[in-house]
PDB file of N, CA and C in Angstrom:
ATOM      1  N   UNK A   1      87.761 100.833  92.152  1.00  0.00           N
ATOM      2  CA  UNK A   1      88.817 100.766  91.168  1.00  0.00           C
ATOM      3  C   UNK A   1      88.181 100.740  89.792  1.00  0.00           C
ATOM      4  N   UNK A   2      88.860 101.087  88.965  1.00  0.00           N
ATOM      5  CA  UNK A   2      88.474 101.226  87.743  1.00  0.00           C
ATOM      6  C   UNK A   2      87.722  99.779  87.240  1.00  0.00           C
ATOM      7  N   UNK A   3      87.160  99.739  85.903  1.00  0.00           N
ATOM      8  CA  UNK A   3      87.053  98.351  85.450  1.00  0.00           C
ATOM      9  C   UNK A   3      87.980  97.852  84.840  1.00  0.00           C
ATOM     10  N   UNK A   4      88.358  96.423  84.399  1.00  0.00           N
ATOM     11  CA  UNK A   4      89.196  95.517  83.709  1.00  0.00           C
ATOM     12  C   UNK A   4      89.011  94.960  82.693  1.00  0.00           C
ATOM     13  N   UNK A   5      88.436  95.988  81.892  1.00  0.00           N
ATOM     14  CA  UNK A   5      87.660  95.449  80.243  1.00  0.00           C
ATOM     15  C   UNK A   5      88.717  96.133  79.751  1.00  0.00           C
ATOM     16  N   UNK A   6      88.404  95.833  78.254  1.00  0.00           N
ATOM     17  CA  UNK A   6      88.907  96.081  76.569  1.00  0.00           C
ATOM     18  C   UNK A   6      89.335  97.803  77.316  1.00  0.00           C
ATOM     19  N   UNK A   7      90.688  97.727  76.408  1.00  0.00           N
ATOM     20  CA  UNK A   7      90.844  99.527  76.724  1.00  0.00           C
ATOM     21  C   UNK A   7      90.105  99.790  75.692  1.00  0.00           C
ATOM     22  N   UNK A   8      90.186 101.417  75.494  1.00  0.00           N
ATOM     23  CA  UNK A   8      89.700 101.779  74.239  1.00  0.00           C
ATOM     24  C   UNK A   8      90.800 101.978  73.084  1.00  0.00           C
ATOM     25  N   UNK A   9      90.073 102.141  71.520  1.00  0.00           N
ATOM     26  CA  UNK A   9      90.764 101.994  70.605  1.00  0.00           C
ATOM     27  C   UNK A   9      91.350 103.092  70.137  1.00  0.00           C
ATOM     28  N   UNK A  10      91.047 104.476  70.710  1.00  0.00           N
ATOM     29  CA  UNK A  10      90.828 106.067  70.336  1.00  0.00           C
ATOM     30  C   UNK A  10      92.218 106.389  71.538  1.00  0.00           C
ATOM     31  N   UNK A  11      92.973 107.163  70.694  1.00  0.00           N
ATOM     32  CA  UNK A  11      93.985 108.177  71.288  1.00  0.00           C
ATOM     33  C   UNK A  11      93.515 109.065  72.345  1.00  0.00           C
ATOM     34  N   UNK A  12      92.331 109.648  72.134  1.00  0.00           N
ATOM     35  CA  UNK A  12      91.495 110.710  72.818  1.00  0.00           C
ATOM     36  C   UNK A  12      90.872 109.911  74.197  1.00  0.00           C
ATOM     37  N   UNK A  13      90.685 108.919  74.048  1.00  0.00           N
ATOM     38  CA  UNK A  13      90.048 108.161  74.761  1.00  0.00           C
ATOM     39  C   UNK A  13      91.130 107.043  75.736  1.00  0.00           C
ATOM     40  N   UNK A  14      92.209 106.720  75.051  1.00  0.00           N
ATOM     41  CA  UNK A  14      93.347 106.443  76.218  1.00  0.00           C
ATOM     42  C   UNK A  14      93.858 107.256  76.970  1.00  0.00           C
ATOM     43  N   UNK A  15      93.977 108.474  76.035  1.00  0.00           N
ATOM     44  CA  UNK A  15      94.518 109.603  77.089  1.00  0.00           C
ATOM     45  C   UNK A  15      93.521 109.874  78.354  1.00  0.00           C
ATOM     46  N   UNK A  16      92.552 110.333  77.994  1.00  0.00           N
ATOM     47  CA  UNK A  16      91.467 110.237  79.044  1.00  0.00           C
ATOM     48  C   UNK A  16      91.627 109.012  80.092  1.00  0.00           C
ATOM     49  N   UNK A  17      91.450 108.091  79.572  1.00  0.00           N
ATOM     50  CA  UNK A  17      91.485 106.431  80.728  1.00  0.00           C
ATOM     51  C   UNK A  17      92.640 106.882  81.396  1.00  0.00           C
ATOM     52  N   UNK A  18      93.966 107.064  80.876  1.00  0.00           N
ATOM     53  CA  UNK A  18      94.947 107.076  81.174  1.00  0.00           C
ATOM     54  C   UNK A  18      95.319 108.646  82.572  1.00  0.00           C
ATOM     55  N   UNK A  19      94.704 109.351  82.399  1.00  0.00           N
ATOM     56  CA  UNK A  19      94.249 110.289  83.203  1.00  0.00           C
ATOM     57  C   UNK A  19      93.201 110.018  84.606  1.00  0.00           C
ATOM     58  N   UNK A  20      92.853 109.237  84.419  1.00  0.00           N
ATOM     59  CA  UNK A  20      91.312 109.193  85.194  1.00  0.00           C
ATOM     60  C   UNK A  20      92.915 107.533  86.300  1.00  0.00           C
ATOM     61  N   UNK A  21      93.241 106.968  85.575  1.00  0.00           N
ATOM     62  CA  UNK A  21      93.658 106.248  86.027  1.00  0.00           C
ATOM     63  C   UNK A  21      94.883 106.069  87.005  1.00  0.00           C
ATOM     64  N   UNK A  22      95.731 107.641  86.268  1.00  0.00           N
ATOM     65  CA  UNK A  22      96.439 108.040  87.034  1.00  0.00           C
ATOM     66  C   UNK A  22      96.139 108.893  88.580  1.00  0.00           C
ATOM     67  N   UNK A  23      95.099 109.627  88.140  1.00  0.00           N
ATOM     68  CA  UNK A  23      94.455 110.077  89.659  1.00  0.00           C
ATOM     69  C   UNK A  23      93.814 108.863  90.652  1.00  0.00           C
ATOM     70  N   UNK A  24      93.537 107.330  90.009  1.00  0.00           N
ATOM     71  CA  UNK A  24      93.168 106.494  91.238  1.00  0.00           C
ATOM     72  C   UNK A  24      94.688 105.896  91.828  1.00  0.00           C
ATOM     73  N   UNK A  25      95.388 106.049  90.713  1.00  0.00           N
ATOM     74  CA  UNK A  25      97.198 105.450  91.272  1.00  0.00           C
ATOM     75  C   UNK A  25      97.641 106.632  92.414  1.00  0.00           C
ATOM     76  N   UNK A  26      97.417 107.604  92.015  1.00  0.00           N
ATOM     77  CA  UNK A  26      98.182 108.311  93.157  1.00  0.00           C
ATOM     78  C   UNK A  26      97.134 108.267  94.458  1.00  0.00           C
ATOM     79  N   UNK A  27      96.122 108.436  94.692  1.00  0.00           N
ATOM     80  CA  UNK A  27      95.122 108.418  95.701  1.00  0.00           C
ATOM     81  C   UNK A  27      95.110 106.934  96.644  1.00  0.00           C
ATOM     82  N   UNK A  28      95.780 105.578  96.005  1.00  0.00           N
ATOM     83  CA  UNK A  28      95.795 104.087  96.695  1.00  0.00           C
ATOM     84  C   UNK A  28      97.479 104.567  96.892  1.00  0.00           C
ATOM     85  N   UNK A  29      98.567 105.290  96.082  1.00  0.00           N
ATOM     86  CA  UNK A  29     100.136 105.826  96.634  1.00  0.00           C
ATOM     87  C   UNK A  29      99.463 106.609  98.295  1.00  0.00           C
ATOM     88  N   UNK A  30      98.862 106.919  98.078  1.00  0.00           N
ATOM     89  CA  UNK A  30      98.704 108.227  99.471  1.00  0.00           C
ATOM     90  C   UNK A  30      98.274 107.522 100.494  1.00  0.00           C
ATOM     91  N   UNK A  31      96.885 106.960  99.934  1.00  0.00           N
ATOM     92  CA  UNK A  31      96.102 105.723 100.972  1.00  0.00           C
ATOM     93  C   UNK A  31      97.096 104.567 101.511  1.00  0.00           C
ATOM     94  N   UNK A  32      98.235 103.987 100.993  1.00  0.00           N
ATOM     95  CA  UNK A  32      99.003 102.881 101.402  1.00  0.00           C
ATOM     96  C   UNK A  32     100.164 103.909 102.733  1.00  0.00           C
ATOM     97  N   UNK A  33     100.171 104.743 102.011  1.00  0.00           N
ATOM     98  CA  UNK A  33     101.415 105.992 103.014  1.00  0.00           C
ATOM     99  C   UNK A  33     101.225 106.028 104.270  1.00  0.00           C
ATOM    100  N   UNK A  34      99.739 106.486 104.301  1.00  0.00           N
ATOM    101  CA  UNK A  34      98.791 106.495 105.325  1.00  0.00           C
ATOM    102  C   UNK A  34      99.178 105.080 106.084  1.00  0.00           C
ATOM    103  N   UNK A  35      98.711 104.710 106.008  1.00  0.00           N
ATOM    104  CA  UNK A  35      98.248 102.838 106.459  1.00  0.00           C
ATOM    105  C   UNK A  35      99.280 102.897 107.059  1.00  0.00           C
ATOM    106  N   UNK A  36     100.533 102.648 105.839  1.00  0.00           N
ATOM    107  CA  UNK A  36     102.184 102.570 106.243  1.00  0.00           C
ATOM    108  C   UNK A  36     102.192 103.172 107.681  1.00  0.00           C
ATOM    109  N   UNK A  37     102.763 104.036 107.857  1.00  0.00           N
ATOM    110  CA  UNK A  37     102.664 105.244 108.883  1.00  0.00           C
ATOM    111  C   UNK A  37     101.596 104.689 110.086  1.00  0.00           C
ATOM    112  N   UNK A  38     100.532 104.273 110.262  1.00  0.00           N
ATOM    113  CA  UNK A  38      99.811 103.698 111.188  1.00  0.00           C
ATOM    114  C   UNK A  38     100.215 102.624 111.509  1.00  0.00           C
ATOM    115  N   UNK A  39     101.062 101.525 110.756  1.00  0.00           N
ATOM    116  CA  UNK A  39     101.065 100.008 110.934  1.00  0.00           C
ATOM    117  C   UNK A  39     102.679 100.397 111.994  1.00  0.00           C
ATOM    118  N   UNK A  40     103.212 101.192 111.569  1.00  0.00           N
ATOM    119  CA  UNK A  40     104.688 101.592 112.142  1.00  0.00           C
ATOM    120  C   UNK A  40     104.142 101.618 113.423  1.00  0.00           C
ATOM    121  N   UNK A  41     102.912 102.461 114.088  1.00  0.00           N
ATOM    122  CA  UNK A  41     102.755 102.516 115.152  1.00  0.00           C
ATOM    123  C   UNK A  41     102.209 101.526 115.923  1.00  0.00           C
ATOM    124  N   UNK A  42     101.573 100.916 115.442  1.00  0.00           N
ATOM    125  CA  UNK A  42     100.676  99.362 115.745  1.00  0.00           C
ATOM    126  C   UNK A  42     101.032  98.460 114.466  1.00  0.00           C
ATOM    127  N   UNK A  43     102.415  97.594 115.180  1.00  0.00           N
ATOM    128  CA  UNK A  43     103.127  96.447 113.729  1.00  0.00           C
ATOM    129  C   UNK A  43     102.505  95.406 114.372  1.00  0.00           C
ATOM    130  N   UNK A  44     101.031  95.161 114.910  1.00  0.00           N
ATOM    131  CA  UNK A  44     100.411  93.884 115.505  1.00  0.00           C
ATOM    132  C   UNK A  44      99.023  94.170 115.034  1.00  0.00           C
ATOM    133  N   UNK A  45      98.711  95.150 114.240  1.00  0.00           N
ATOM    134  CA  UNK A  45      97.176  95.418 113.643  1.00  0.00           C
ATOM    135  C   UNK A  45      97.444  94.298 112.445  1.00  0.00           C
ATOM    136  N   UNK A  46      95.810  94.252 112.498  1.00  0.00           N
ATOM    137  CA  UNK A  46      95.453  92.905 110.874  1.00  0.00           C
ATOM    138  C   UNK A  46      96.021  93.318 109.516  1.00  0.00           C
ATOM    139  N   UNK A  47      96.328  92.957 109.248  1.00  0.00           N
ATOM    140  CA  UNK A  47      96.800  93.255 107.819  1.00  0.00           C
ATOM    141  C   UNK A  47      96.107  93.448 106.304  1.00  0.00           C
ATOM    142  N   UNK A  48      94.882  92.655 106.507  1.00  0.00           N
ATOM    143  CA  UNK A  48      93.681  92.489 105.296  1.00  0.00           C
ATOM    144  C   UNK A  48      93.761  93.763 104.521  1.00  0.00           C
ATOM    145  N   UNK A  49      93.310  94.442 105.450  1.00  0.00           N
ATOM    146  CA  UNK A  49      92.808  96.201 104.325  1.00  0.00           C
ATOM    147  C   UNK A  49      94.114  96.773 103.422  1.00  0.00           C
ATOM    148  N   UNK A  50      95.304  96.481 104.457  1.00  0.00           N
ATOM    149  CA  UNK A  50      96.871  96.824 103.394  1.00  0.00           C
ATOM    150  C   UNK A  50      96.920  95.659 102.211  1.00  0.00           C
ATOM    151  N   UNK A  51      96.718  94.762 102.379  1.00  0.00           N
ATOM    152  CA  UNK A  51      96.849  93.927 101.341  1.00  0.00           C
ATOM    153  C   UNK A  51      96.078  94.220 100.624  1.00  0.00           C
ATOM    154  N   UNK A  52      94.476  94.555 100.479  1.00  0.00           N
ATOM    155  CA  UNK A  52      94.170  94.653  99.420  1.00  0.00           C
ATOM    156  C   UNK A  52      94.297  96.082  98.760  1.00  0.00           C
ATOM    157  N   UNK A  53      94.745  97.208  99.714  1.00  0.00           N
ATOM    158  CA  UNK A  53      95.493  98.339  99.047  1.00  0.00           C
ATOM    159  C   UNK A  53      96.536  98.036  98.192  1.00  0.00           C
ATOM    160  N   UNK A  54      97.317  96.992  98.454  1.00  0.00           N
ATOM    161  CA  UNK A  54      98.790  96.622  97.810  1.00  0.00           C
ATOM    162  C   UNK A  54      98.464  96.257  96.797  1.00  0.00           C
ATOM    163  N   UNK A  55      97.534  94.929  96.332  1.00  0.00           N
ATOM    164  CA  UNK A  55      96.636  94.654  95.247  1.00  0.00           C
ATOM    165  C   UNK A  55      96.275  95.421  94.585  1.00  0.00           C
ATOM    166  N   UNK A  56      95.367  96.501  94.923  1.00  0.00           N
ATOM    167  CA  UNK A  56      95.183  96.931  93.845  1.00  0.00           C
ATOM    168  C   UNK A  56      95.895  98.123  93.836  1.00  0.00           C
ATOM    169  N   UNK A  57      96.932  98.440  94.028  1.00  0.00           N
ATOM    170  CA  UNK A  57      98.056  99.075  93.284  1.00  0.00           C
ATOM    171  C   UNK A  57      98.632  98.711  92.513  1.00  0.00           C
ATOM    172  N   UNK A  58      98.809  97.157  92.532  1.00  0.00           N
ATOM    173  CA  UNK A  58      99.780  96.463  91.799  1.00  0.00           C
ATOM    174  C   UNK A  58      99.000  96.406  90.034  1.00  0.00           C
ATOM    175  N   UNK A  59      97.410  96.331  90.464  1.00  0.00           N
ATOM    176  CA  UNK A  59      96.681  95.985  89.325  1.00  0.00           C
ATOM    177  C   UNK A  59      97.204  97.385  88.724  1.00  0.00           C
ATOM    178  N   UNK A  60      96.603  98.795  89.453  1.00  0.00           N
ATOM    179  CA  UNK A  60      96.795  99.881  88.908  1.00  0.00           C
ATOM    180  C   UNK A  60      98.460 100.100  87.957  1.00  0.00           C
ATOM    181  N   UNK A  61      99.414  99.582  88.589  1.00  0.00           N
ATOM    182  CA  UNK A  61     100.482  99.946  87.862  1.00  0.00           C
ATOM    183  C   UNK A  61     100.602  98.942  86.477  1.00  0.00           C
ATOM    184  N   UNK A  62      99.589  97.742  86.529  1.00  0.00           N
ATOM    185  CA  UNK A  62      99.979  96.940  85.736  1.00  0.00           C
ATOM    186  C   UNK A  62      98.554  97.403  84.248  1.00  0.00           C
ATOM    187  N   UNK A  63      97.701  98.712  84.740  1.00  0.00           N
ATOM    188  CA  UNK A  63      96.856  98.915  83.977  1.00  0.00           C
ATOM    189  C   UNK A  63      97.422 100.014  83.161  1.00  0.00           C
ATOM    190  N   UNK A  64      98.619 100.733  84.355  1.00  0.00           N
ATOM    191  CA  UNK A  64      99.403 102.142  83.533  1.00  0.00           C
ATOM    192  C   UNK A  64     100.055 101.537  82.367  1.00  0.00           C
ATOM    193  N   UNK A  65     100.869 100.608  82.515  1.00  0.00           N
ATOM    194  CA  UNK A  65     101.683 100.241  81.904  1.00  0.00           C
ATOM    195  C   UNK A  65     100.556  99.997  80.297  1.00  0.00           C
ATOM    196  N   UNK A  66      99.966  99.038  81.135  1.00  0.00           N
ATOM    197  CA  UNK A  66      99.541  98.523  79.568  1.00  0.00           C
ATOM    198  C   UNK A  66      98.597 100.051  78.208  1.00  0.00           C
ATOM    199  N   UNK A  67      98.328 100.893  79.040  1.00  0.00           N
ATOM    200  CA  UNK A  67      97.269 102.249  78.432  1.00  0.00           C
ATOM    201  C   UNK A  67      99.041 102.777  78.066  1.00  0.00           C
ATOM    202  N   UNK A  68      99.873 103.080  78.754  1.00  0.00           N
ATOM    203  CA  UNK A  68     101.348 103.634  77.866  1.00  0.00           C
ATOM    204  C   UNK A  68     101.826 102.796  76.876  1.00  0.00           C
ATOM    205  N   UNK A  69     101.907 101.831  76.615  1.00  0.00           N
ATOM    206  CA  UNK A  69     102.637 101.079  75.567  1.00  0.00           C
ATOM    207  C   UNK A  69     101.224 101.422  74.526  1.00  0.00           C
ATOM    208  N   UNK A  70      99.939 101.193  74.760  1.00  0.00           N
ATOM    209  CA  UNK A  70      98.671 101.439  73.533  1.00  0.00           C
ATOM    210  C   UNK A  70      99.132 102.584  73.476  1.00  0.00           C
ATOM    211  N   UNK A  71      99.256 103.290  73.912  1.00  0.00           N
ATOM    212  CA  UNK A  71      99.201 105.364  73.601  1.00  0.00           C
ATOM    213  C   UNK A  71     100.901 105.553  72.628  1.00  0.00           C
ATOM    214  N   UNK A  72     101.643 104.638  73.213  1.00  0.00           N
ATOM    215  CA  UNK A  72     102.931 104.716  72.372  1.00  0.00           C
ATOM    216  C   UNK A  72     102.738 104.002  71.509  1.00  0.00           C
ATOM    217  N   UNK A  73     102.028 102.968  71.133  1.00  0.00           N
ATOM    218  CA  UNK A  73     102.220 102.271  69.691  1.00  0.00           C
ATOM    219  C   UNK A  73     101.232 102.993  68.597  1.00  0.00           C
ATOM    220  N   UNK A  74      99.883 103.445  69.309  1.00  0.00           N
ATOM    221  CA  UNK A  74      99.023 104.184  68.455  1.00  0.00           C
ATOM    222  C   UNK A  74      99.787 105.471  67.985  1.00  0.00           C
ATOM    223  N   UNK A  75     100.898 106.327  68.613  1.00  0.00           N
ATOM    224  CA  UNK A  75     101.838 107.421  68.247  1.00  0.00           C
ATOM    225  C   UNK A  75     103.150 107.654  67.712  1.00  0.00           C
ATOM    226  N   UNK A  76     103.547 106.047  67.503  1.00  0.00           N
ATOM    227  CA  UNK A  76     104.676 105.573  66.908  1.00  0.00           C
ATOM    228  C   UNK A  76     105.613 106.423  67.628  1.00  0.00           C
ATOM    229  N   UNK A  77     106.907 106.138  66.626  1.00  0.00           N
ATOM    230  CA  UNK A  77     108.159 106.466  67.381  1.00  0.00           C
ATOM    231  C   UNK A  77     108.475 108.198  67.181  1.00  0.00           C
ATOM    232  N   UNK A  78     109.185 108.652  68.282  1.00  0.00           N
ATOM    233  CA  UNK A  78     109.877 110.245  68.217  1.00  0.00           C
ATOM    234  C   UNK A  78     110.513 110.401  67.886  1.00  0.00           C
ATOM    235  N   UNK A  79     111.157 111.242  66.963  1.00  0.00           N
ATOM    236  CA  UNK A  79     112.363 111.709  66.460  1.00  0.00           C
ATOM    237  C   UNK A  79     112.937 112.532  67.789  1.00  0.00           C
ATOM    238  N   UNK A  80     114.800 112.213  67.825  1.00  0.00           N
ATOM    239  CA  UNK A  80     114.694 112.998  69.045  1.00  0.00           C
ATOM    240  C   UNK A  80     115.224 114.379  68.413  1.00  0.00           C
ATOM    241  N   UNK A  81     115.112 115.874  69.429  1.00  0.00           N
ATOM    242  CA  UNK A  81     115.408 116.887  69.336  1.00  0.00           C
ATOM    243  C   UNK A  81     116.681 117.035  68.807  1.00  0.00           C
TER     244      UNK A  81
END
């Protein structure tokens, strides 16, 4: 998983994080699908490895969030069409 330091301060450079970060969110979405789909067939297998898939999804959505609100405050507001 990514690291949990300082984002960066650069537009160019959230977008990037924000990219790199979105391809590990969808890849732990696919990896949990998976799992999902196996546990349906065996609902008496250990649970450990889903949980910490679930974890760190949860981190991942809580890292999107925070790189969109920096990328929207560094770009201020839209006028709409």
């Amino acid at each position: 998983m990514l690291g949990d330091g300082e984002l960066p301060v650069g537009l160019d450079d959230l977008c990037a994080l924000e990219r790199a970060v979105d391809k590990e969110w969808w890849w732990i979405s696919g990896a949990l699908h998976a799992v999902a789909e196996i546990r349906a067939d065996f609902p008496h297998a250990p649970t450990g490895r889903f949980r910490e898939l679930q974890a760190q999804k949860l981190s991942l959505d809580r890292k999107r969030v925070e790189i969109a609100v920096r990328i929207a405050a560094i770009m201020g507001p839209r006028k709409a069409p």
